[in-house]
Protein backbone atom coordinates (compact mmCIF):
# COMPACT_ATOMS: atom_id res chain seq x y z
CA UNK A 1 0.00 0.00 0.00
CA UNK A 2 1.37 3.13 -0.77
CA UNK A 3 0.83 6.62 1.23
CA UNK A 4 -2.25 7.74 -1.10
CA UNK A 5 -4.36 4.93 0.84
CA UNK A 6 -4.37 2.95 -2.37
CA UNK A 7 -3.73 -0.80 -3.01
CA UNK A 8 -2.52 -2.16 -6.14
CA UNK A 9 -5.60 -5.57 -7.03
CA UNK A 10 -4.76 -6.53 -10.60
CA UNK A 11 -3.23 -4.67 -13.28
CA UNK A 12 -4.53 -5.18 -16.88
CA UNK A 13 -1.17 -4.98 -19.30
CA UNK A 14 -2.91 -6.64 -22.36
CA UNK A 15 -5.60 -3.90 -22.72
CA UNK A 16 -2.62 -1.33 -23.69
CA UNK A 17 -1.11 -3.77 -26.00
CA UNK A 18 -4.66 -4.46 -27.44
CA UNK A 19 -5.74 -0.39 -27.91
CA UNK A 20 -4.52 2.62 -28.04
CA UNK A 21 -5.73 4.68 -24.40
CA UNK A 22 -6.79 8.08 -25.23
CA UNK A 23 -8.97 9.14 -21.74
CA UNK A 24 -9.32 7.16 -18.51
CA UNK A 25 -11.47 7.82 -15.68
CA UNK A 26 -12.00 6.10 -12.19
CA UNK A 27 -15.11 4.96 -11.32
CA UNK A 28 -16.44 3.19 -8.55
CA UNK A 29 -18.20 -0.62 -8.68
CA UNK A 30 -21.08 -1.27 -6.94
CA UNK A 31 -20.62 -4.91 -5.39
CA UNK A 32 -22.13 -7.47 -2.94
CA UNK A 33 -21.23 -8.38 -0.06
CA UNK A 34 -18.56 -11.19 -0.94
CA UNK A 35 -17.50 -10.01 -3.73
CA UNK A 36 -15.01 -7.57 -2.10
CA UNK A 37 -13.42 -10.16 -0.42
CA UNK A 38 -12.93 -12.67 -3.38
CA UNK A 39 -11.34 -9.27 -4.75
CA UNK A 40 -9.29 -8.48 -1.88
CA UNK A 41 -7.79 -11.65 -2.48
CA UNK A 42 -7.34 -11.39 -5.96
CA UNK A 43 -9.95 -14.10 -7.06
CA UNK A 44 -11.36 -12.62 -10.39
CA UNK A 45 -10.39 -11.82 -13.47
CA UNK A 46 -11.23 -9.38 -16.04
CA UNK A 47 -8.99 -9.92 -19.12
CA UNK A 48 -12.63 -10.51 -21.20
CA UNK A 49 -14.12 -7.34 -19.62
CA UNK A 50 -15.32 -4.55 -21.36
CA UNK A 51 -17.87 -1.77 -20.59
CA UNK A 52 -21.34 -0.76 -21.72
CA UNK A 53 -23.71 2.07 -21.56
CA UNK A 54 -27.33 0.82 -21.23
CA UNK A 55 -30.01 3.32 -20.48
CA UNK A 56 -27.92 6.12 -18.86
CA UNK A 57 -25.90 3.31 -16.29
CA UNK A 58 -22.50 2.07 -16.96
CA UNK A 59 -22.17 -1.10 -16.40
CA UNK A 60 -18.48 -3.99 -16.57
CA UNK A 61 -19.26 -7.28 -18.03
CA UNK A 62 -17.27 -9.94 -18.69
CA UNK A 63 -15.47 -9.36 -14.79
CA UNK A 64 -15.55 -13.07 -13.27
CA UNK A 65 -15.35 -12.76 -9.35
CA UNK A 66 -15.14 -16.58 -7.82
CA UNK A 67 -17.84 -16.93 -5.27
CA UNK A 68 -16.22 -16.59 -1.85
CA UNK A 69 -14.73 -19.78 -0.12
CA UNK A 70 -16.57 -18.92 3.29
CA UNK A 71 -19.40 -17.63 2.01
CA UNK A 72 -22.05 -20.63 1.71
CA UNK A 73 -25.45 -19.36 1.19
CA UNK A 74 -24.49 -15.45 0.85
CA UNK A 75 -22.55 -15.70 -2.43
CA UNK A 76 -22.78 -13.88 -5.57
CA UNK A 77 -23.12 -14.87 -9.39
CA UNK A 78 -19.94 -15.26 -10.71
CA UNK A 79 -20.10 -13.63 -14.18
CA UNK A 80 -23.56 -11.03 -13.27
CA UNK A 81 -22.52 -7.35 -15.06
CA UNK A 82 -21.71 -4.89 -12.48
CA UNK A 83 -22.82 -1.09 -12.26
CA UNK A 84 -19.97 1.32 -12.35
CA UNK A 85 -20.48 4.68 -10.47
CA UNK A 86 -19.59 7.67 -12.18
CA UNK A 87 -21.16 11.21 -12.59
CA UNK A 88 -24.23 11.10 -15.06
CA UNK A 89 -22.04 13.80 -17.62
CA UNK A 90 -18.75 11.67 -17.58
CA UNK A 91 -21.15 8.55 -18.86
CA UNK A 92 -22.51 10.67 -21.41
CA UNK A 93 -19.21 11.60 -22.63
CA UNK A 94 -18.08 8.85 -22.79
CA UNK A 95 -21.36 7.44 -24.82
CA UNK A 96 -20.69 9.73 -27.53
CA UNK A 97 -17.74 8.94 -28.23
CA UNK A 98 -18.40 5.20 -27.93
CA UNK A 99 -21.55 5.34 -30.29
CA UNK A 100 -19.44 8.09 -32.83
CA UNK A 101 -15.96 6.98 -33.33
CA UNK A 102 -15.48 3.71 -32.74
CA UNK A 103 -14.05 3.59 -29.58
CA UNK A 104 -14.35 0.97 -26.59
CA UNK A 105 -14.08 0.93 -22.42
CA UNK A 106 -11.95 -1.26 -21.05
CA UNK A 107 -10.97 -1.99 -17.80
CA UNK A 108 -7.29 -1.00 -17.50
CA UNK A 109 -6.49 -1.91 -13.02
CA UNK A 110 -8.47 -2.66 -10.39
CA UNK A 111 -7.33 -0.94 -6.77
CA UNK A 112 -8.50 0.19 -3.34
CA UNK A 113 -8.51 3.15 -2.15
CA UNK A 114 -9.18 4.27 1.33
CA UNK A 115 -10.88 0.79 1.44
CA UNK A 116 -13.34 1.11 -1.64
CA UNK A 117 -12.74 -0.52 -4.47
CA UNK A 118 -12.24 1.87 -8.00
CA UNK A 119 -11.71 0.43 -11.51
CA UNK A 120 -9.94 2.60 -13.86
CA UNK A 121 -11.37 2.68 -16.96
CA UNK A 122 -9.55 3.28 -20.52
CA UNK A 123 -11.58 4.64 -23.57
CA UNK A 124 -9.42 2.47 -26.65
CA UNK A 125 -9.44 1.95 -29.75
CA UNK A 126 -8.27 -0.79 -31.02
CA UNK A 127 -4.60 -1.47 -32.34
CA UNK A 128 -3.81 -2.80 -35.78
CA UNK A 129 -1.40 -5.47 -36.24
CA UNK A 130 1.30 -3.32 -37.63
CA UNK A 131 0.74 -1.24 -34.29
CA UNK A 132 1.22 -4.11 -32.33
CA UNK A 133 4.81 -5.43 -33.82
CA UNK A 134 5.64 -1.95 -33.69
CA UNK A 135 5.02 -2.02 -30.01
CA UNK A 136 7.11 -5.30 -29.27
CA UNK A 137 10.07 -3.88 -31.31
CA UNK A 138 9.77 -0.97 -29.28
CA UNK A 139 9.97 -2.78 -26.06
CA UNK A 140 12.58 -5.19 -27.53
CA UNK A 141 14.51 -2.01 -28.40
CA UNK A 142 14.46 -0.45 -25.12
CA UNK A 143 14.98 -3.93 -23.38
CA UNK A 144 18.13 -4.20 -25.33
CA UNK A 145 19.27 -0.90 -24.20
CA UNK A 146 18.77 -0.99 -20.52
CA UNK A 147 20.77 -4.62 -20.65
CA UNK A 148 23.47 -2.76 -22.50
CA UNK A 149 23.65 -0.09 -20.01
CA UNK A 150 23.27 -2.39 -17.15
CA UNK A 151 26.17 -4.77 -18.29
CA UNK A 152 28.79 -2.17 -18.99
């Protein structure tokens, strides 16, 4: 934890090699009761999540929290979409540009913060191939680099 009060969950790396991240924004989740603790032990996963705008509420689908191991009777569906909490004119924003130009939310990390859990979401478009070997020679490039510096 560092001194913000915020947690590092999950980190999603293959979203930015997937799209391009032009905004983000950091929303809230609205979540059962053992769902936080499957996610404070890092029992879900969300590389197959994407977000939706349905009827003025922003919503995560795709996230798969495992149903709690102590949580008999009182747990949650595994796969249900989740409500994301964020002002009514940041959802509209981000609808428009959605329904105009192509673009898609995606969750980028999962955190908490001052105990709540956020989910920072990316608005992408999506990468061609050419962008993506352009990426890895990148990285290769600067991989090569930093070994070369390291070494001498």
């Amino acid at each position: 934890m560092d001194d913000n009060g915020i947690k590092q969950l999950a980190n999603n790396r293959k979203a930015r090699f997937l799209y391009t991240i032009e905004e983000t924004l950091e929303c809230g989740i609205e979540l059962k009761g053992t769902e936080v603790k499957s996610l404070r032990t890092g029992k879900f996963s969300f590389t197959d999540a994407y977000g939706k705008i349905e009827r003025g509420q922003f919503y995560l689908c795709g996230l798969h929290i495992s149903p709690y191991a102590f949580g008999n009777i009182y747990n949650h569906d595994p796969d249900r979409n989740r409500r994301l909490l964020a002002h009514k004119r940041e959802i509209e924003k981000l609808r428009r540009k959605v329904d105009e130009k192509g673009f898609t939310l995606v969750p980028l990390r999962f955190y908490l913060k001052h105990g709540r859990v956020k989910v920072e979401m990316g608005l992408g478009k999506g990468k061609k191939l050419h962008d993506k070997r352009d990426a890895i020679k990148q990285r290769d490039l600067r991989r090569d680099a930093d070994r070369d510096i390291r070494d001498r």
